[in-house]
Protein backbone atom coordinates (compact mmCIF):
# COMPACT_ATOMS: atom_id res chain seq x y z
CA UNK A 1 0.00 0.00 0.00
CA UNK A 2 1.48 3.52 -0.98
CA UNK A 3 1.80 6.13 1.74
CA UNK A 4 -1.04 9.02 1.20
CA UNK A 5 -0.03 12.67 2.60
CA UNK A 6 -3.19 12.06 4.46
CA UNK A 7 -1.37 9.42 6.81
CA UNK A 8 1.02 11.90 7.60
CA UNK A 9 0.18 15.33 8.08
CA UNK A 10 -0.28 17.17 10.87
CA UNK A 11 -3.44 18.60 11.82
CA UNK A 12 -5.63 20.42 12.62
CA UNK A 13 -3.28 23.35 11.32
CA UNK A 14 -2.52 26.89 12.79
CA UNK A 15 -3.47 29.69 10.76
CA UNK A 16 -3.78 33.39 10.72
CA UNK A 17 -6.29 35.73 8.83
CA UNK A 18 -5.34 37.86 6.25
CA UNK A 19 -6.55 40.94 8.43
CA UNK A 20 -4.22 39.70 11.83
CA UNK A 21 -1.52 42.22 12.13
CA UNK A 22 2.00 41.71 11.66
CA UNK A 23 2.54 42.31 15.66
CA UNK A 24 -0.09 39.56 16.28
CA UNK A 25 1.89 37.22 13.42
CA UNK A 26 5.23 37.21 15.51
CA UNK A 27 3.49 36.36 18.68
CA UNK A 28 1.18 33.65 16.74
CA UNK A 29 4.49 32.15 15.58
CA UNK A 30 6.43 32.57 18.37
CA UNK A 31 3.73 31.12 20.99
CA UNK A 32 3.61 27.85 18.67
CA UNK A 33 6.74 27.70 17.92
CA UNK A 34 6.46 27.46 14.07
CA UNK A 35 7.78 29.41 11.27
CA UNK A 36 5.10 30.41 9.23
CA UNK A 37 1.11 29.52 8.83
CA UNK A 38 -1.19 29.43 6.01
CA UNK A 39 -3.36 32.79 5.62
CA UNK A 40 -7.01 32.55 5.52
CA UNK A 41 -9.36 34.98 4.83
CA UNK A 42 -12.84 35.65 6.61
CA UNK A 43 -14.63 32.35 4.74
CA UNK A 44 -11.72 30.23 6.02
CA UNK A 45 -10.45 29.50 2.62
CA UNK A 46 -6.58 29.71 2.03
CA UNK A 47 -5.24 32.48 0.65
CA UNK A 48 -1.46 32.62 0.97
CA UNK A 49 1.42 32.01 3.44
CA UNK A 50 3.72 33.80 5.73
CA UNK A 51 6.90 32.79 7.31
CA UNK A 52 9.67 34.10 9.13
CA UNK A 53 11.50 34.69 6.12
CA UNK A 54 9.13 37.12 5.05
CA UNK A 55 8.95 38.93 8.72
CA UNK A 56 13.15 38.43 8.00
CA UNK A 57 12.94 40.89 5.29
CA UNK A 58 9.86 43.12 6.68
CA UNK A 59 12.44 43.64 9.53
CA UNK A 60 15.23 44.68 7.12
CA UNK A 61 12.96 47.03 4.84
CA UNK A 62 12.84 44.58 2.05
CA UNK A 63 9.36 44.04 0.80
CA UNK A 64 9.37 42.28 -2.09
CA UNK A 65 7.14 39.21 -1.79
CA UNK A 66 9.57 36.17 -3.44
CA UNK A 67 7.44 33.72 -5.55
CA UNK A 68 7.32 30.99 -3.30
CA UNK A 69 7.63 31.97 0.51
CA UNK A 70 8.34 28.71 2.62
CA UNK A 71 10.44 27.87 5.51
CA UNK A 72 11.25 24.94 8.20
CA UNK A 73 7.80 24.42 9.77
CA UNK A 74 9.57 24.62 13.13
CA UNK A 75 11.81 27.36 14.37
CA UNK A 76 15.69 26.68 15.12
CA UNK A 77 17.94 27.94 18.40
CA UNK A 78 19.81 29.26 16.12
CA UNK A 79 17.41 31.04 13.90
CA UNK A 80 15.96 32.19 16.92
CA UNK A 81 19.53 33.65 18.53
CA UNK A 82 20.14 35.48 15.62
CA UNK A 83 16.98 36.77 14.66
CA UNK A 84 17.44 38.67 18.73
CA UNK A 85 21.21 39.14 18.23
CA UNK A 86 20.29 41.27 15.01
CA UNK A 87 16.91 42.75 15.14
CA UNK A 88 15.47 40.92 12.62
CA UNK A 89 12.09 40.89 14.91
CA UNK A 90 11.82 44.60 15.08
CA UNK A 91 10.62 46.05 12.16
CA UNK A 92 9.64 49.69 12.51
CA UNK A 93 6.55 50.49 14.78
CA UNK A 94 4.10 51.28 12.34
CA UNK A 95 4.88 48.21 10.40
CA UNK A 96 3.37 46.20 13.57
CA UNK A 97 -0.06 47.66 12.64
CA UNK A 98 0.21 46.25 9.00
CA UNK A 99 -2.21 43.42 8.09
CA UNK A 100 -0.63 40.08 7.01
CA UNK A 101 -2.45 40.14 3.87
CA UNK A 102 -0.20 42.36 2.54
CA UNK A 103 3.00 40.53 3.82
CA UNK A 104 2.14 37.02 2.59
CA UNK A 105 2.91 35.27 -0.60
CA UNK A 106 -0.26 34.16 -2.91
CA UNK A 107 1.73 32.07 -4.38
CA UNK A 108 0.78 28.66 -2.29
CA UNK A 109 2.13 24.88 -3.59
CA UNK A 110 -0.35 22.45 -1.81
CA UNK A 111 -1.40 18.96 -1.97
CA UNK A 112 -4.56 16.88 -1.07
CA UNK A 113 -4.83 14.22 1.58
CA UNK A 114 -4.73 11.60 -1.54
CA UNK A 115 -1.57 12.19 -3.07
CA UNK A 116 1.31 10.51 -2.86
CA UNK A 117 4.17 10.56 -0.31
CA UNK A 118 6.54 10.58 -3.25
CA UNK A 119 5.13 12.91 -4.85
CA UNK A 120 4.96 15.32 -2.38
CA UNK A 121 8.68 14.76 -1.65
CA UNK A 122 9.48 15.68 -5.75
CA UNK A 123 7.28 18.98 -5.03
CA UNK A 124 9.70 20.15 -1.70
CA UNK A 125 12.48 18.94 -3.99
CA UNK A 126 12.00 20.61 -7.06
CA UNK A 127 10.37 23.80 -5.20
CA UNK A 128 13.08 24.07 -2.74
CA UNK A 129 10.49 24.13 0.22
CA UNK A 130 10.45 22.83 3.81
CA UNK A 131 6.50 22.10 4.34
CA UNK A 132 3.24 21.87 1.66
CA UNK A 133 -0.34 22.84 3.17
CA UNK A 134 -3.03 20.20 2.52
CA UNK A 135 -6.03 21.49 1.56
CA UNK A 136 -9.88 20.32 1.22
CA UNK A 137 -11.93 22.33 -1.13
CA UNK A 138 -9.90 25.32 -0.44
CA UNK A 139 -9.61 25.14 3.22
CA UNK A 140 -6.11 23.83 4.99
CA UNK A 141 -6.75 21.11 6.72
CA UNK A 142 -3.56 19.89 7.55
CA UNK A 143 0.38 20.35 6.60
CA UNK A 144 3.32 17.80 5.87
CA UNK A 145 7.00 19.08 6.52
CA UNK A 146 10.29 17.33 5.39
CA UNK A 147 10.28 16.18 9.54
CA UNK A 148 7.22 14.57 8.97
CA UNK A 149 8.51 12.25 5.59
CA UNK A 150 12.30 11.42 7.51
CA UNK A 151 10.13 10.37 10.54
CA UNK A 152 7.71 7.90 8.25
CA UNK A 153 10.47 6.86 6.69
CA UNK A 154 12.64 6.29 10.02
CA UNK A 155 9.51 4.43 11.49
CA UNK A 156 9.17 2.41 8.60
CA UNK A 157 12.73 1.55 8.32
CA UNK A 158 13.13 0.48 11.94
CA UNK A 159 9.92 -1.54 11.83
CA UNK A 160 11.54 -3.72 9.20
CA UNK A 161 14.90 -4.36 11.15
C-alpha cells in the first residue's frame, strides 16, 4: 500500500487571517513555535502564506514578496539567537499595525490528503520548500514538513529491522 499525505500530516493546522496584524503574526508564531502559517481569509479559505522569512525581510525594509515563501515548519535555536542578536524581529513600529495580507505570498504549492508521499517529496524537492499545506476544497486542513517524511520513513525503516 502507498503512503497518502493524508497518513502523515499534521493537523488540525494553525493559521492566521489575512486581516491579523503583523505584531499579532510574531506572537502567533512565536507562541507555537512554528515558522510560518497558512493565511485565511474571513470564509476560512486559504489564501497565501507567511513565514519568518518574510517577517526576515519586513524587519530589514525589504518588501518584495519572493514567488514561493516557505520555511522549516519549526523554528531553530539558532534562527531564533540570531533573529534577537540582530533585530530581525523589530521592524519599525508602524509596520506592527500592518495586516498580514499584505506581507504574505499568494503564491501557495499544496497537496490533497490523496496524493502521494513521493510525490509530495518531488514537489519540496524541485520547489526548494520545507512544508506543503493540505487542503480540502480550499480550506487547509492539515500540513506535511520534510520532519514529517524522515520520521515515516525512520519508522518504517526500523519496523523492518
Amino acid at each position: 500500500m502507498d503512503l497518502v499525505v493524508g497518513d502523515l500530516m499534521t493537523s488540525p493546522v494553525i493559521s492566521a487571517h489575512e486581516d491579523m496584524t503583523v505584531k499579532e503574526l510574531i506572537g502567533l508564531l512565536q507562541d507555537n513555535q512554528i515558522s510560518g502559517v497558512p493565511v485565511v481569509n474571513a470564509s476560512g479559505n486559504l489564501v497565501g502564506v507567511v513565514s519568518i522569512t518574510d517577517l526576515i525581510s519586513l524587519g530589514a525594509g525589504i518588501e518584495t514578496v519572493p514567488e514561493i515563501s516557505e520555511s522549516d515548519f519549526h523554528t531553530s535555536p539558532a534562527m531564533d539567537g540570531l533573529s534577537r542578536a540582530s533585530g530581525l524581529f523589530e521592524p519599525e513600529e508602524e509596520l506592527l499595525d500592518r495586516p498580514v495580507g499584505g506581507l504574505m505570498s499568494p503564491n501557495v504549492i499544496t497537496a490533497t490528503e490523496q496524493t502521494p508521499v513521493g510525490e509530495i517529496a518531488d514537489t519540496m524537492v524541485t520547489h526548494r520548500i520545507h512544508r506543503i499545506i493540505i487542503v480540502r476544497e480550499d480550506v487547509a486542513v492539515g500540513i506535511v514538513s520534510i520532519t514529517d517524511i524522515l520520521r515515516t520513513l525512520r519508522d518504517r525503516f526500523l519496523a523492518r529491522r
